[in-house]
N, C-alpha and C. Protein backbone atom coordinates (compact mmCIF):
# COMPACT_ATOMS: atom_id res chain seq x y z
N UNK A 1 33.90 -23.00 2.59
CA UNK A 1 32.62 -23.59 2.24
C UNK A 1 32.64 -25.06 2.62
N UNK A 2 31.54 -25.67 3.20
CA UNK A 2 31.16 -26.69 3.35
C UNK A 2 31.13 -27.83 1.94
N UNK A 3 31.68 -29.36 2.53
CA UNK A 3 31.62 -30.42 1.22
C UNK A 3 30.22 -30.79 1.19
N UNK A 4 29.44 -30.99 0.11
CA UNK A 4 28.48 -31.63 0.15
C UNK A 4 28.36 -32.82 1.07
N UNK A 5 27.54 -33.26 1.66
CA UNK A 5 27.55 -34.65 2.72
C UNK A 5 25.93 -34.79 2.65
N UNK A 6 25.89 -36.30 3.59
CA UNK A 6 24.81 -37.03 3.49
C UNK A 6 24.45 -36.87 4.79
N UNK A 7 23.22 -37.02 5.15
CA UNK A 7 22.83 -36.59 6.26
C UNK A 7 21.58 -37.47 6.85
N UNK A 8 21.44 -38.51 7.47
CA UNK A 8 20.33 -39.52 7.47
C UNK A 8 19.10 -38.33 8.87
N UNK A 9 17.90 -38.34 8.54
CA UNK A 9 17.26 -37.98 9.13
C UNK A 9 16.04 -38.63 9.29
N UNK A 10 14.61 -38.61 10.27
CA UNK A 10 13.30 -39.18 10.41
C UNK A 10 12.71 -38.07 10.17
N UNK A 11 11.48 -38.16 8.93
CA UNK A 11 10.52 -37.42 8.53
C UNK A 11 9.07 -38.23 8.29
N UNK A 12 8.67 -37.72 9.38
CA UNK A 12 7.56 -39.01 9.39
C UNK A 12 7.60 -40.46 9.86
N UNK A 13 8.74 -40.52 10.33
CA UNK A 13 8.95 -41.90 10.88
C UNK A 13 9.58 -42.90 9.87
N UNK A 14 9.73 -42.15 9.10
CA UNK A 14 10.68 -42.96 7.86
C UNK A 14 11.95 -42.07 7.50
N UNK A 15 13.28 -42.82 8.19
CA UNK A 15 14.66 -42.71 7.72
C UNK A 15 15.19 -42.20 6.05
N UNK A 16 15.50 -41.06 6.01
CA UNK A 16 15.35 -40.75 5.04
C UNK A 16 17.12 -40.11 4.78
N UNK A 17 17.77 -40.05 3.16
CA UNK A 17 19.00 -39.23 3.46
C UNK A 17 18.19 -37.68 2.86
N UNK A 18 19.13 -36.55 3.73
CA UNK A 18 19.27 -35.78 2.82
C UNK A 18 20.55 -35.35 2.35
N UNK A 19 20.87 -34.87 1.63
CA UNK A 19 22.40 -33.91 0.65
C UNK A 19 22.15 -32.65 0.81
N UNK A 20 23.51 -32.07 1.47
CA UNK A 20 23.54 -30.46 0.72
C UNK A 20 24.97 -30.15 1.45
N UNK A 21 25.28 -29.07 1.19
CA UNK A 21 26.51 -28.47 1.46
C UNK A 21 26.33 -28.07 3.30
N UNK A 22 25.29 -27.91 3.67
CA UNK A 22 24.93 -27.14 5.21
C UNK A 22 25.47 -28.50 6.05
N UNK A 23 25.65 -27.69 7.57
CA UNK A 23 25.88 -28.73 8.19
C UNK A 23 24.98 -29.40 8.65
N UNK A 24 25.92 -30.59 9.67
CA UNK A 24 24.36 -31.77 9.61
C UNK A 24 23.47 -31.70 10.56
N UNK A 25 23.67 -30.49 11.40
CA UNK A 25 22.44 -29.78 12.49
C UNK A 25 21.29 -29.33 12.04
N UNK A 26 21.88 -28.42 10.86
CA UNK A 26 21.00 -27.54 10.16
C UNK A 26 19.63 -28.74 9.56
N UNK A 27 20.33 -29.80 8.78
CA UNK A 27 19.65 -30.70 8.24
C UNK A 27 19.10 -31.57 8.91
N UNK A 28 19.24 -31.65 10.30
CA UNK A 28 18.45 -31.83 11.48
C UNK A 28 17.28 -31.37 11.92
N UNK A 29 17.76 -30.54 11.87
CA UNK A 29 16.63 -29.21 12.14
C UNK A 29 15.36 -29.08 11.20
N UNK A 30 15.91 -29.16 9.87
CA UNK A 30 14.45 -29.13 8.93
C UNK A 30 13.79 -30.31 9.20
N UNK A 31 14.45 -31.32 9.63
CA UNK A 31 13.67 -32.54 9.62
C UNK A 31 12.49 -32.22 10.67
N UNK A 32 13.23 -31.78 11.93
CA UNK A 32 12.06 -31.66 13.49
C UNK A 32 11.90 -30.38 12.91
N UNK A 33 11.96 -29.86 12.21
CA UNK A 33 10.81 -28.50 11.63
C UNK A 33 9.77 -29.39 11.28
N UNK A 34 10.03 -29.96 10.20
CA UNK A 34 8.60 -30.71 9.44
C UNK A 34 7.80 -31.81 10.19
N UNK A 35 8.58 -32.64 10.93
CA UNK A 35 7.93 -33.27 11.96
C UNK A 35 6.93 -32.84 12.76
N UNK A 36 7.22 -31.53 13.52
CA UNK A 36 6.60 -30.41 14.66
C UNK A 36 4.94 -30.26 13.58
N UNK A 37 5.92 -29.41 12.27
CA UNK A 37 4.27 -29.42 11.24
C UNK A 37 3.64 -30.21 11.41
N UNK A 38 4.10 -31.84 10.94
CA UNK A 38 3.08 -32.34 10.44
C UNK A 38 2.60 -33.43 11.73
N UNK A 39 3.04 -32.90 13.15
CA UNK A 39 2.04 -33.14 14.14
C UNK A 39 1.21 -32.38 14.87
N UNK A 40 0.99 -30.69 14.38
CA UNK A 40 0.43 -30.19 14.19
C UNK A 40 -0.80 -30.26 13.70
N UNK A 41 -0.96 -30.55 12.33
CA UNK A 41 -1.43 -31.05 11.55
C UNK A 41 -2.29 -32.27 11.71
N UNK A 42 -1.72 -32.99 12.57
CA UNK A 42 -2.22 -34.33 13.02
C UNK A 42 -3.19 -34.27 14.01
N UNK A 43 -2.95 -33.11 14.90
CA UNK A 43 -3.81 -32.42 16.18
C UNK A 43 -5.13 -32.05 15.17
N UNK A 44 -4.53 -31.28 14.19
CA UNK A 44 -5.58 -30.22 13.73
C UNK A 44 -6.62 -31.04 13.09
N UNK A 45 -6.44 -32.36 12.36
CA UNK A 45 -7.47 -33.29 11.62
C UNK A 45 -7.54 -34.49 12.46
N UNK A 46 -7.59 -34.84 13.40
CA UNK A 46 -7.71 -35.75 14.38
C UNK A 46 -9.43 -36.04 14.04
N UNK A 47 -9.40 -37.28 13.86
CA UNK A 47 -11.00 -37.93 13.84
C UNK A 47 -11.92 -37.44 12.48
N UNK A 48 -10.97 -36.76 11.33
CA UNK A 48 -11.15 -36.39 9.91
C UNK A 48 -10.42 -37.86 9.19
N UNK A 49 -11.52 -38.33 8.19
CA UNK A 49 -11.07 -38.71 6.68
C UNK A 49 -10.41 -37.94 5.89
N UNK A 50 -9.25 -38.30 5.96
CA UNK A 50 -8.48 -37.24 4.85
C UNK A 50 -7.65 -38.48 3.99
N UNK A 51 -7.67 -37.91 2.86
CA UNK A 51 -6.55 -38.74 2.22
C UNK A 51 -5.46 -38.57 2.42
N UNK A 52 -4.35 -39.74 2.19
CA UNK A 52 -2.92 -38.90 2.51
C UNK A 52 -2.46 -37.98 1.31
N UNK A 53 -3.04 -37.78 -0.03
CA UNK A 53 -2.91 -36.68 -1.06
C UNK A 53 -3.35 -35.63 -0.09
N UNK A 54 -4.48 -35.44 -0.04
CA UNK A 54 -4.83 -34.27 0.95
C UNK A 54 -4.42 -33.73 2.13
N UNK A 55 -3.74 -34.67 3.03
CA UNK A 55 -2.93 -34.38 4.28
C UNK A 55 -1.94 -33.86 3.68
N UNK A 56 -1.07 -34.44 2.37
CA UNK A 56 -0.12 -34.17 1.93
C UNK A 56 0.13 -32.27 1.49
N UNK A 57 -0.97 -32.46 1.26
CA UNK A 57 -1.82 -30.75 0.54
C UNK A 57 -1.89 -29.51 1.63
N UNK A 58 -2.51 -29.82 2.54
CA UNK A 58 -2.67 -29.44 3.70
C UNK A 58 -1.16 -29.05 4.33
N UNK A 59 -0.34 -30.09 4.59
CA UNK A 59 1.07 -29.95 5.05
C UNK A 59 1.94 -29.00 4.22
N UNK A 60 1.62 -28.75 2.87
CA UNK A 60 2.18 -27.80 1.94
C UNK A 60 1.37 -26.68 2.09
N UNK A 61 0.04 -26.40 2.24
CA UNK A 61 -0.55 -25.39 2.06
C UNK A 61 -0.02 -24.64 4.14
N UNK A 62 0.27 -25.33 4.79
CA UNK A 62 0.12 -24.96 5.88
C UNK A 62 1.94 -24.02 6.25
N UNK A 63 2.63 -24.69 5.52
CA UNK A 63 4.36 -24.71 5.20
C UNK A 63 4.14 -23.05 4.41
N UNK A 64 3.54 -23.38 3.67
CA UNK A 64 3.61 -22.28 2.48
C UNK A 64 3.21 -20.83 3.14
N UNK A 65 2.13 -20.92 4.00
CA UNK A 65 1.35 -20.18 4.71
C UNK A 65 1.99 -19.14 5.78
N UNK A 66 2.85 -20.25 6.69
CA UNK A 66 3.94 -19.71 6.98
C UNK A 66 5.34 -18.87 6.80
N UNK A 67 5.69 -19.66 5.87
CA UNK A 67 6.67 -18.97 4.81
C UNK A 67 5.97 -17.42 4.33
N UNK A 68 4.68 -17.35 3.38
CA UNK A 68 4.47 -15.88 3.15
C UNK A 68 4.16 -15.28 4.40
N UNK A 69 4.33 -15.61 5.35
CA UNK A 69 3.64 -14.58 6.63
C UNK A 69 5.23 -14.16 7.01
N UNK A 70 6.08 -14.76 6.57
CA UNK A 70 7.91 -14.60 7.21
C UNK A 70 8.06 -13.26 6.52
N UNK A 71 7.76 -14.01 5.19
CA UNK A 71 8.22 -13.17 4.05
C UNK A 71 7.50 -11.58 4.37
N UNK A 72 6.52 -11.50 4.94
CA UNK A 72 5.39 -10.07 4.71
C UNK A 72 6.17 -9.86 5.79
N UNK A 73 6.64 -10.43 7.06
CA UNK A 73 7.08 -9.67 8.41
C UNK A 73 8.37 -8.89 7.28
N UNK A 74 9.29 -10.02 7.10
CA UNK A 74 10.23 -9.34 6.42
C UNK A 74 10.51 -8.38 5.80
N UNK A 75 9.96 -8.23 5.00
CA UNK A 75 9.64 -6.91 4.20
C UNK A 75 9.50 -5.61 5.46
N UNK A 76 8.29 -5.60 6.16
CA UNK A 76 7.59 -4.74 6.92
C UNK A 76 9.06 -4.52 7.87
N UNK A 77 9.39 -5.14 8.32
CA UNK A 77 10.90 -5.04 9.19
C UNK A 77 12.01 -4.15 8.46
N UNK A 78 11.98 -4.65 6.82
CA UNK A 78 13.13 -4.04 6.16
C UNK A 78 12.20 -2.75 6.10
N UNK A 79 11.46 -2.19 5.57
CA UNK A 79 10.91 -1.03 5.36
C UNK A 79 10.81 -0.21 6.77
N UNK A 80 10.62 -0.83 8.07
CA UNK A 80 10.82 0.09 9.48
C UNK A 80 12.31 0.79 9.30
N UNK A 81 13.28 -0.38 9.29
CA UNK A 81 14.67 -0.20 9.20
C UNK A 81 15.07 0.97 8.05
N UNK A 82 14.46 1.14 6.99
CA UNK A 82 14.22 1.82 6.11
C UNK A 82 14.41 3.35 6.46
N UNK A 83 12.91 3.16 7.26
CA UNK A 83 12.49 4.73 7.50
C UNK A 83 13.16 5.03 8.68
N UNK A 84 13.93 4.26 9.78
CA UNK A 84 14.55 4.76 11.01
C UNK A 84 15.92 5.30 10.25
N UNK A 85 16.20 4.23 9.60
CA UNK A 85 17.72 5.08 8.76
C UNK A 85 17.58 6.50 8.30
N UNK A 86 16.42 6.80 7.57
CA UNK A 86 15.94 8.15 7.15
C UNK A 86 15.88 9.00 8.20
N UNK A 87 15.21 8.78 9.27
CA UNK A 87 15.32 9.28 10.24
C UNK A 87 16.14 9.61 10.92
N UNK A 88 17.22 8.86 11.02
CA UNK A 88 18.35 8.75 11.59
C UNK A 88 19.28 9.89 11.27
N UNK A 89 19.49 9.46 9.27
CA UNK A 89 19.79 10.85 8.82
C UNK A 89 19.56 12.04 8.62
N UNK A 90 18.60 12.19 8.92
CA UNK A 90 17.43 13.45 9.32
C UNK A 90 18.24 14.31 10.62
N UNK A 91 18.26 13.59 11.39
CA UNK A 91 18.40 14.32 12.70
C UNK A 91 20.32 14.15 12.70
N UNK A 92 21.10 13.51 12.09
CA UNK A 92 22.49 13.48 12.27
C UNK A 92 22.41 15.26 11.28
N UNK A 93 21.89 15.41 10.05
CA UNK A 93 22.30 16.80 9.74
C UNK A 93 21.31 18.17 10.52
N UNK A 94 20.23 17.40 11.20
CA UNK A 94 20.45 18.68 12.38
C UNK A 94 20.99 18.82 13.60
N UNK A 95 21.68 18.14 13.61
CA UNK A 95 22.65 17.94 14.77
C UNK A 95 23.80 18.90 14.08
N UNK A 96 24.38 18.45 12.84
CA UNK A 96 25.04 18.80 12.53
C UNK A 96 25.46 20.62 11.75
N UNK A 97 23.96 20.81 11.72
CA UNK A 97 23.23 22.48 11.74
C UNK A 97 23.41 23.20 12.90
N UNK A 98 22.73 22.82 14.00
CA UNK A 98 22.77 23.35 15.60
C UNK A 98 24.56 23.29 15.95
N UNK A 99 25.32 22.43 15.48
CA UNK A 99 26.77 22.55 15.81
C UNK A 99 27.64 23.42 14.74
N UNK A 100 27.04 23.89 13.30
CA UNK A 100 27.57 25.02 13.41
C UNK A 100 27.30 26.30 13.68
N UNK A 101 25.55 26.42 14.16
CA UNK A 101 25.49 27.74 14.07
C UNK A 101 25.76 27.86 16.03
N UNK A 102 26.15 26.81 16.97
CA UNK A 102 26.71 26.73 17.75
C UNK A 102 28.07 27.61 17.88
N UNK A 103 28.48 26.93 17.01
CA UNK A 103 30.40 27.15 16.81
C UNK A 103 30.19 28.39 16.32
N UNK A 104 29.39 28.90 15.55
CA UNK A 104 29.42 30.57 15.14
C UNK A 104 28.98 31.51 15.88
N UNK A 105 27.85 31.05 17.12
CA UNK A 105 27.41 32.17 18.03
C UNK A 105 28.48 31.97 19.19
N UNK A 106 29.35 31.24 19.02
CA UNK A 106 30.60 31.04 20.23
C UNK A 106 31.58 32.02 19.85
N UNK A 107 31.74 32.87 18.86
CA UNK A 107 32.90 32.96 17.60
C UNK A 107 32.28 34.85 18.18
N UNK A 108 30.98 34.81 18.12
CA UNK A 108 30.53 36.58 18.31
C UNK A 108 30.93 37.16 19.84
N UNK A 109 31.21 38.03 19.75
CA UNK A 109 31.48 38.78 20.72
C UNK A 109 29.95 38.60 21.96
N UNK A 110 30.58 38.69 23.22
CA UNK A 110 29.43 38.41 24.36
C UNK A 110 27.79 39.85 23.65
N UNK A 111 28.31 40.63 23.45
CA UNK A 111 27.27 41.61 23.48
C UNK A 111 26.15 41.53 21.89
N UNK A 112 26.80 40.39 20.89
CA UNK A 112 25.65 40.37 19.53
C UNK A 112 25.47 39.60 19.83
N UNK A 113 25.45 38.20 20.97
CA UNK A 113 24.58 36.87 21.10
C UNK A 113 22.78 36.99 21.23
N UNK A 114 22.54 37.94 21.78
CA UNK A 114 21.29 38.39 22.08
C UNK A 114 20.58 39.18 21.07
């Protein structure tokens, strides 16, 4: 396991630390995650009065938005995976049917196969 460490990053253009046990890529990374958002964001209200409470709102409601759309793929992914496994086992015990009544019509004499 990783030591906790400090990790200086730009979020918004202001130098910021973060802490955690992950390495310091990872904690890189969320930073130009949230950055990417919230110039996104910046595209999307360009030539709007917004407050920065409300930009602030917006940047969470837009984060959040994303996140449950991960979360619904997720699910829908685990539940495919689900039913292919079912499936999967479905057809391994008729495979495994056809190979014995295989091995038993191999076992009869040439003249009761028919």
């Amino acid at each position: 396991m990783f030591e906790k460490s400090n990790t200086q990053v730009v979020i918004q253009g202001k130098i910021l630390t973060m802490a955690g046990y992950e390495k310091e890529e990872y904690l890189q990374s969320i930073a130009s995650y949230l950055n990417k958002k919230d110039q996104e964001l910046k595209e999307q209200t360009k030539g709007k009065r917004i407050t920065s409470d409300l930009y602030s709102i917006y940047l969470q409601i837009n984060i959040a938005d994303e996140l449950m759309k991960a979360r619904e793929q997720i699910t829908q992914l685990e539940d495919d995976v689900r039913k292919k496994d079912e499936e999967l086992a479905l057809a391994r015990q008729q495979i495994a049917a056809l190979t014995v009544q295989n091995e038993e019509l191999k076992k009869k004499p040439e003249g009761e196969n028919a």
